[in-house]
C-alpha atoms as a PDB file:
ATOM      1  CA  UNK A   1     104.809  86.853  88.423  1.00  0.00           C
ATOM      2  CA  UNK A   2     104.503  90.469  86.835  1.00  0.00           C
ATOM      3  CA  UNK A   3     106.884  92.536  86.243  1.00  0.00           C
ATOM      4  CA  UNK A   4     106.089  96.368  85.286  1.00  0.00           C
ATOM      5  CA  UNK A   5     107.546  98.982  83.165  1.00  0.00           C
ATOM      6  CA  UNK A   6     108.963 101.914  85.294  1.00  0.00           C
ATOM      7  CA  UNK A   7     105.867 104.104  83.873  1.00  0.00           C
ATOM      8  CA  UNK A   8     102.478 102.628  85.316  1.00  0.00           C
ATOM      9  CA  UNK A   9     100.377 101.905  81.992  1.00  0.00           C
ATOM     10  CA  UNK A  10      97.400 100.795  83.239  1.00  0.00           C
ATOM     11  CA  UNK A  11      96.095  99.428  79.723  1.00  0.00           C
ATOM     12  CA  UNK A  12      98.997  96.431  80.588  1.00  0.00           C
ATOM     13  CA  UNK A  13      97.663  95.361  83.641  1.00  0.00           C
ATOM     14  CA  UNK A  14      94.280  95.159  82.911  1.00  0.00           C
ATOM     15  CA  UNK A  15      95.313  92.986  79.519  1.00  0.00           C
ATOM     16  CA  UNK A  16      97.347  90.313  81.911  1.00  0.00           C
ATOM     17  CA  UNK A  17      94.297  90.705  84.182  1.00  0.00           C
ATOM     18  CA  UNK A  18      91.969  89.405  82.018  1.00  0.00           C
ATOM     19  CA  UNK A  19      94.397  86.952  80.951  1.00  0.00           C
ATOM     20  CA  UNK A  20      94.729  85.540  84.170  1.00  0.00           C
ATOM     21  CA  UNK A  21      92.615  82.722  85.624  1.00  0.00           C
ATOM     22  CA  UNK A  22      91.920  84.262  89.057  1.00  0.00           C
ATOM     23  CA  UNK A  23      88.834  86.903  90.269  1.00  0.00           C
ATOM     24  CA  UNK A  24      89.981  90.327  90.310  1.00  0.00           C
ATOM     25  CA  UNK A  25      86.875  91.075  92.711  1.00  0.00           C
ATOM     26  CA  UNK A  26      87.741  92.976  95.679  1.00  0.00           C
ATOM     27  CA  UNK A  27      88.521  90.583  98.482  1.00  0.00           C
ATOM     28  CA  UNK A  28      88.057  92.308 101.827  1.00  0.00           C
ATOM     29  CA  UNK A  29      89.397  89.485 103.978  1.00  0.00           C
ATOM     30  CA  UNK A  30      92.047  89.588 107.006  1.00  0.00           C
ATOM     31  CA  UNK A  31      94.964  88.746 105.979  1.00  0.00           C
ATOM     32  CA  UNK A  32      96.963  86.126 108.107  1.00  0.00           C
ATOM     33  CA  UNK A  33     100.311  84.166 108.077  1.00  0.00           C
ATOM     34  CA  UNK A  34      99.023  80.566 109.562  1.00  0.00           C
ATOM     35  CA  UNK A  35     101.744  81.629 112.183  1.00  0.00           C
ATOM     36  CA  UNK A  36      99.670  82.066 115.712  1.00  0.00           C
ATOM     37  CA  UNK A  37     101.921  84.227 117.592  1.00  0.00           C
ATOM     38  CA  UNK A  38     102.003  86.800 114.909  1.00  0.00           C
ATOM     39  CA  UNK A  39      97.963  86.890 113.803  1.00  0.00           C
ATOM     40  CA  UNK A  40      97.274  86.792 117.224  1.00  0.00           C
ATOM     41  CA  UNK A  41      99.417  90.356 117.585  1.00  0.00           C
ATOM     42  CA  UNK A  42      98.583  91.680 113.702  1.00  0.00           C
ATOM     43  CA  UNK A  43      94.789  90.178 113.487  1.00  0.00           C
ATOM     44  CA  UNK A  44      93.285  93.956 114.990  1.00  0.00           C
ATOM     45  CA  UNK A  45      95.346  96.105 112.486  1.00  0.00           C
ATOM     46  CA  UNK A  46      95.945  94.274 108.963  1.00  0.00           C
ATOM     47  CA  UNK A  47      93.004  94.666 107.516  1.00  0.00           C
ATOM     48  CA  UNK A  48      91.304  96.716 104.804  1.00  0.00           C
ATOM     49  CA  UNK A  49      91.335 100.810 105.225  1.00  0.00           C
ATOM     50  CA  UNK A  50      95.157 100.122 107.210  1.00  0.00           C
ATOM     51  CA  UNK A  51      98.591 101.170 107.109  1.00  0.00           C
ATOM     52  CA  UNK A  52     101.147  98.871 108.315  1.00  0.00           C
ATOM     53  CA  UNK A  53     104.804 100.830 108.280  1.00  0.00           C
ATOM     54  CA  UNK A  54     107.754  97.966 108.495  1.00  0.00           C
ATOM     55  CA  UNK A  55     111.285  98.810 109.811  1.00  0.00           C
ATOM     56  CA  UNK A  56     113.463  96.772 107.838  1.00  0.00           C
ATOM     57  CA  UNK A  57     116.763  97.192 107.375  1.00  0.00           C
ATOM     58  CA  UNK A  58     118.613  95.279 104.606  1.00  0.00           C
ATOM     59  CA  UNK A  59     120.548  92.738 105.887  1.00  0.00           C
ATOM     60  CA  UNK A  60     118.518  91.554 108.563  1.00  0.00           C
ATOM     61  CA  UNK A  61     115.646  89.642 106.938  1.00  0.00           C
ATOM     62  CA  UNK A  62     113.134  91.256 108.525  1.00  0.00           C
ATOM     63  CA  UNK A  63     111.196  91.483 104.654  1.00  0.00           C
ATOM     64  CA  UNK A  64     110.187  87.953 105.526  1.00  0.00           C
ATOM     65  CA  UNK A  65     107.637  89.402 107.670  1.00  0.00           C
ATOM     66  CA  UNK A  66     105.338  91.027 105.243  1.00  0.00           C
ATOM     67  CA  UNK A  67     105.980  88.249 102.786  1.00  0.00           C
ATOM     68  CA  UNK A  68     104.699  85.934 105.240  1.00  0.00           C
ATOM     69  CA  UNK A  69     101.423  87.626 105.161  1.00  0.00           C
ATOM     70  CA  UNK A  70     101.401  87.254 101.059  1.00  0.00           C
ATOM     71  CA  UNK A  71     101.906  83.150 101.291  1.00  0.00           C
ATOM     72  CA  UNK A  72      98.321  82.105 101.212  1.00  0.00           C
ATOM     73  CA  UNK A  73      95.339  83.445  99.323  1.00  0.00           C
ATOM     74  CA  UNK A  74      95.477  86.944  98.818  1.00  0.00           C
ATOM     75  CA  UNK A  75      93.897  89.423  96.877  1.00  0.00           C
ATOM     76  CA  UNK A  76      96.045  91.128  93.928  1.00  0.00           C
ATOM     77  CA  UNK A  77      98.923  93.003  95.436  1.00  0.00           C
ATOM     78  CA  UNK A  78     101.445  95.031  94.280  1.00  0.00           C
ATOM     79  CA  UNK A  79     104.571  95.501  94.800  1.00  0.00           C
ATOM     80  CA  UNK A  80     106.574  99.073  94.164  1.00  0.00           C
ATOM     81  CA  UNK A  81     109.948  98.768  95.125  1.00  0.00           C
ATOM     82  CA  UNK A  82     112.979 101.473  94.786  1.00  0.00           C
ATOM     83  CA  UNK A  83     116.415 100.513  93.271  1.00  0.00           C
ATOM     84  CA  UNK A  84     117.723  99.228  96.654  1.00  0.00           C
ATOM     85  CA  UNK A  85     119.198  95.399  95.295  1.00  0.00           C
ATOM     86  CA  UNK A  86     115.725  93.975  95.787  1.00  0.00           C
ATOM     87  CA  UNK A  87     116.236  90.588  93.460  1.00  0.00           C
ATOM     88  CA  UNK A  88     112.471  89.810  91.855  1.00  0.00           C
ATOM     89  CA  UNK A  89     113.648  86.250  91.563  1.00  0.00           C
ATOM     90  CA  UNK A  90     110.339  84.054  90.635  1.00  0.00           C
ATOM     91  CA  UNK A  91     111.676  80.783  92.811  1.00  0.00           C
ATOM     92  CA  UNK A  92     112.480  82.021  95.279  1.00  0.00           C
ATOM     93  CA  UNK A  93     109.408  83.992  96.049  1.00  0.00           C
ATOM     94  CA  UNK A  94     107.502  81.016  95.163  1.00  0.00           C
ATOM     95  CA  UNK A  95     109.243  79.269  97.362  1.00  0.00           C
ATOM     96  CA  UNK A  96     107.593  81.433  99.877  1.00  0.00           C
ATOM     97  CA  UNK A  97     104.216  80.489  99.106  1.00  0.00           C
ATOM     98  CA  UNK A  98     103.553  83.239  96.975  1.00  0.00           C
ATOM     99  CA  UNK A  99     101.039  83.197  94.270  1.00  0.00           C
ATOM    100  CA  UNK A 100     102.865  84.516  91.412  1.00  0.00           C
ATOM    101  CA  UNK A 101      99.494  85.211  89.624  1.00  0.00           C
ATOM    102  CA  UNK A 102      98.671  87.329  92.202  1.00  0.00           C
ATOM    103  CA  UNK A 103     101.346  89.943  92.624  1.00  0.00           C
ATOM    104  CA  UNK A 104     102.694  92.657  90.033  1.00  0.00           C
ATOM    105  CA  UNK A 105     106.396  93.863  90.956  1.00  0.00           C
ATOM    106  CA  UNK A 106     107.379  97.766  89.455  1.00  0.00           C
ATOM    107  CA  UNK A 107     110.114  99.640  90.110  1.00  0.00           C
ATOM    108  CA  UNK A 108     109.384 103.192  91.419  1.00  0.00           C
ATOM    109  CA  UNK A 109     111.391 105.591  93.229  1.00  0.00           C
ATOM    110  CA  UNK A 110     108.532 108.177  93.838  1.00  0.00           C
ATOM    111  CA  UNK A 111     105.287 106.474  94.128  1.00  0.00           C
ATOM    112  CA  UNK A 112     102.890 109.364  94.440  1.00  0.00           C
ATOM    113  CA  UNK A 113     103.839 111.392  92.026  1.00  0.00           C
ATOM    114  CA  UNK A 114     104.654 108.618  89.418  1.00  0.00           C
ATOM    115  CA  UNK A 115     101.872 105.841  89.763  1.00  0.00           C
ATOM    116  CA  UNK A 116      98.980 108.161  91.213  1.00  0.00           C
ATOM    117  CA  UNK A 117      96.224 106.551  89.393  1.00  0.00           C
ATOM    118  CA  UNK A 118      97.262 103.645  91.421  1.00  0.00           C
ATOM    119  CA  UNK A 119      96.067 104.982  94.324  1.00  0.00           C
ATOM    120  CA  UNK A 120      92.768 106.332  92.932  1.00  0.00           C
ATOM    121  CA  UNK A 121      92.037 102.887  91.561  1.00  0.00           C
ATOM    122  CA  UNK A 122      91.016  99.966  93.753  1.00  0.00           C
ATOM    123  CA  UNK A 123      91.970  96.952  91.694  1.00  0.00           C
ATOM    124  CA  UNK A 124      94.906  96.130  93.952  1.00  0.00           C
ATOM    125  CA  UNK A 125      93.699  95.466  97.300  1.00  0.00           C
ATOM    126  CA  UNK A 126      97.152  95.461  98.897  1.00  0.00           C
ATOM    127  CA  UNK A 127      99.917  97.946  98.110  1.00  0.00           C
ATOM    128  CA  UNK A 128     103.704  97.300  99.263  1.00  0.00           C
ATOM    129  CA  UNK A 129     105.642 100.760  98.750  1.00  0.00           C
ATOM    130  CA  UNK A 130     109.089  99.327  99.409  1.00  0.00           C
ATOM    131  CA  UNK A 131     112.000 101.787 100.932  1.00  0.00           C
ATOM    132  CA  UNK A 132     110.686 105.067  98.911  1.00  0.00           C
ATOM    133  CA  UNK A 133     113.165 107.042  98.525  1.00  0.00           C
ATOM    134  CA  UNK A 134     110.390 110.264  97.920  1.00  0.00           C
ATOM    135  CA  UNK A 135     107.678 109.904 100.288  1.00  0.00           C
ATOM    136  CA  UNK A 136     106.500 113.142 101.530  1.00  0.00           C
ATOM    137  CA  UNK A 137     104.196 113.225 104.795  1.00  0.00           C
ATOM    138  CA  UNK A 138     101.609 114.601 102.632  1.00  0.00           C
ATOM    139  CA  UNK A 139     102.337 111.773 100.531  1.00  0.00           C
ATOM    140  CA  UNK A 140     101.986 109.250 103.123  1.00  0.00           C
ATOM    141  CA  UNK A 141      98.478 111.484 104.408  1.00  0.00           C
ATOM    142  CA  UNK A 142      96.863 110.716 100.740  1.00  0.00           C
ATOM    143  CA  UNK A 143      97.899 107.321 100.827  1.00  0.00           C
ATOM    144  CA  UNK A 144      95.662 106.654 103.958  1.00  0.00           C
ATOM    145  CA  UNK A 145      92.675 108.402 102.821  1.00  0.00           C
ATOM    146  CA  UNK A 146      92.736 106.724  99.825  1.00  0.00           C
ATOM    147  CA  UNK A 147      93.228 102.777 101.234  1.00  0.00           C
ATOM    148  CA  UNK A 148      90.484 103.505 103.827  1.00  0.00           C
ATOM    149  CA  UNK A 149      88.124 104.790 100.357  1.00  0.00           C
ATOM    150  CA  UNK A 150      89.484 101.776  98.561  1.00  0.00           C
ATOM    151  CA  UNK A 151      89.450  99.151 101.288  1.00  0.00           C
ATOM    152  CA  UNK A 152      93.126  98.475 100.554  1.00  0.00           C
ATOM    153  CA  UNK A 153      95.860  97.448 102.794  1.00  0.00           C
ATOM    154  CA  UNK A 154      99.255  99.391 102.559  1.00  0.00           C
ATOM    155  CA  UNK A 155     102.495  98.058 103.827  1.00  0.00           C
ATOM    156  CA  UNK A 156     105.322 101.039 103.856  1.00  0.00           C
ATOM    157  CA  UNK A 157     108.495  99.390 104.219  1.00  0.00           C
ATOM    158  CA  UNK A 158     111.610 100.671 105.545  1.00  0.00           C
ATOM    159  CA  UNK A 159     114.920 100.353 105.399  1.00  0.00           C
ATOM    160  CA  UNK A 160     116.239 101.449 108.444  1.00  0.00           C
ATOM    161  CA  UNK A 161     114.946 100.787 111.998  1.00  0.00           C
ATOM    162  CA  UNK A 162     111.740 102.805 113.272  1.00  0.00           C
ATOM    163  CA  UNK A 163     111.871 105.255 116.015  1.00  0.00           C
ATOM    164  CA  UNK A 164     109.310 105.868 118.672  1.00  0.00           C
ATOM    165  CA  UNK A 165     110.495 109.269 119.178  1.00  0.00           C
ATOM    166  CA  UNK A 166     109.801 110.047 115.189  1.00  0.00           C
ATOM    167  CA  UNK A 167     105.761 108.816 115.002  1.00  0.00           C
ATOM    168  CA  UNK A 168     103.902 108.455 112.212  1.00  0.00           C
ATOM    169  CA  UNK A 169     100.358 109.607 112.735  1.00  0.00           C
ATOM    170  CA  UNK A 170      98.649 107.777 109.690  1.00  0.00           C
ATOM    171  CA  UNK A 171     100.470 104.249 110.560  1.00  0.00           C
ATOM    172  CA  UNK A 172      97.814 101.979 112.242  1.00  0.00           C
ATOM    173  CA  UNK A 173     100.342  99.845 113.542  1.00  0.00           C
ATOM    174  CA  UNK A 174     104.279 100.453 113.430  1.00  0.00           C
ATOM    175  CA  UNK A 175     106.669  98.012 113.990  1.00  0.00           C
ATOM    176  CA  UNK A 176     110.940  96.896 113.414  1.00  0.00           C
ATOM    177  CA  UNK A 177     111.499  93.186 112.695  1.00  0.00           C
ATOM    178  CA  UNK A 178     115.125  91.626 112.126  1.00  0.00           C
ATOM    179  CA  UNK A 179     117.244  88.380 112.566  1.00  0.00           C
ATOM    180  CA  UNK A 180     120.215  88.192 114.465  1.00  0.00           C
ATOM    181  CA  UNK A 181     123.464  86.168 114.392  1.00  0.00           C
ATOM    182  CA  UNK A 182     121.260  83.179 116.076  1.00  0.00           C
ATOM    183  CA  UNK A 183     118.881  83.079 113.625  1.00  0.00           C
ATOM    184  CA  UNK A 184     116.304  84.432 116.269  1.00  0.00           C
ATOM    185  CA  UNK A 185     113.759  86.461 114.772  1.00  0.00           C
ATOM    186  CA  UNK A 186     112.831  89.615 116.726  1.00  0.00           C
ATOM    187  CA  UNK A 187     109.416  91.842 116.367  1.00  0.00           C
ATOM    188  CA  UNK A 188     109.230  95.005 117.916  1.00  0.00           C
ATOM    189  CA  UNK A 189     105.686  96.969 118.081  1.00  0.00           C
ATOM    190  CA  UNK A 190     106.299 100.556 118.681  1.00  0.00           C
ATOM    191  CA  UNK A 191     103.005 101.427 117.477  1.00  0.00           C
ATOM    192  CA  UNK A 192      99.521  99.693 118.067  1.00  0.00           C
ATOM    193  CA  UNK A 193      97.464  97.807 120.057  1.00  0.00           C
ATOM    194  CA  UNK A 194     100.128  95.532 121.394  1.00  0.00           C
ATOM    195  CA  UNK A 195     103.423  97.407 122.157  1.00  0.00           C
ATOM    196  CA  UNK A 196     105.507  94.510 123.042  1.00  0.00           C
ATOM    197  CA  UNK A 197     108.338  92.383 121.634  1.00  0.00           C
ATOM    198  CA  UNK A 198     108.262  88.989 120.783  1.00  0.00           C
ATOM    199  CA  UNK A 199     111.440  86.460 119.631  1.00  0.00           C
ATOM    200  CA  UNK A 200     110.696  83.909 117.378  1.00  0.00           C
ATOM    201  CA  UNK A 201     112.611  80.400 115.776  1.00  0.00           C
ATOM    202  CA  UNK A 202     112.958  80.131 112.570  1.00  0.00           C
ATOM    203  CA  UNK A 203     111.181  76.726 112.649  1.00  0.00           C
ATOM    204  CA  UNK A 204     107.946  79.052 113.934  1.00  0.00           C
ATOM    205  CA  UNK A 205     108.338  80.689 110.727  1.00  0.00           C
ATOM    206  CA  UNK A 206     109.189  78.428 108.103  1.00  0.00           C
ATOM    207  CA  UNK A 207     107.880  74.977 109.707  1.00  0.00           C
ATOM    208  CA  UNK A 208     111.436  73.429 109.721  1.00  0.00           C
END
């Protein structure tokens, strides 16, 4: 696991690149969880060139549902999060079935303006901009040029529920996931090919 300085310094990542032992070769796969019921709804829309905007509330585990798609072999993603309690512990996202090679974790409350050569760059092939708290719609615009010229996959997380009366024009697919006091898992499309809603165990999830 990586852990970042609050000012992107792009001379550090390339040094624990190369000391790495995986490719850093673009990797233009489809992303998928091994869960059927969800890459049977997500398979059209998380792929290169896509946005992906989560509603996720804290409290509610719904952050288990991106992470799910970041448990098997993925390409090198990272991970900008705001100051919001979000606990980079290295178990327990291995315990995930994370590859902690392959994901950098830094701390940024205004993405755009502070880690814009990010964006420009197309060594990370997936991009998690977790509950921004500065995130213009101009902001989000550039972001989706960009991972369609970079072949990158963005997840823009959340942390409140989604509205369908609010849209989000550059969002390829838009969707609120949560658990409730039954440990039932709920995901909610309000955006994309399949606007449905679909309950799920958490034995579907975690193979209990």
């Amino acid at each position: 696991m990586h852990i970042l300085g609050e000012k992107l310094n792009h001379h550090e990542i390339w040094k624990k690149l190369k000391s790495g032992d995986f490719s850093i070769e673009p990797d233009d796969k489809v992303i998928r969880t091994g869960i059927p019921e969800l890459d049977e709804l997500f398979s059209y829309g998380i792929k290169p060139g896509k946005l992906i905007e989560w509603g996720l509330p804290q409290g509610r585990n719904g952050r288990i549902f991106p992470i799910l798609f970041l448990r098997n072999e993925i390409p090198l993603t990272i991970w900008i999060y705001a100051d919001l309690g979000l606990d980079i512990y290295a178990p327990t996202w291995a315990s995930h079935g994370i590859d902690l090679r392959r994901i950098f974790f830094i701390k940024c409350d205004d993405p755009v303006k502070k880690l814009k050569p990010l964006f420009l760059d197309d060594t990370f092939k997936i991009i998690v901009i977790d509950s921004p708290t500065k995130l213009s719609k101009g902001d989000i615009s550039f972001i989706s040029v960009q991972a369609r010229a970079n072949k990158q996959i963005i997840f823009l997380i959340r942390n409140y529920f989604l509205s369908p009366r609010i849209g989000n024009p550059f969002a390829h697919i838009r969707v609120n996931c949560s658990r409730n006091d039954r440990s039932i898992y709920s995901v909610n499309f309000i955006k994309g090919r399949n606007i449905k809603k679909i309950l799920l165990t958490g034995s579907m999830l975690f193979n209990e």
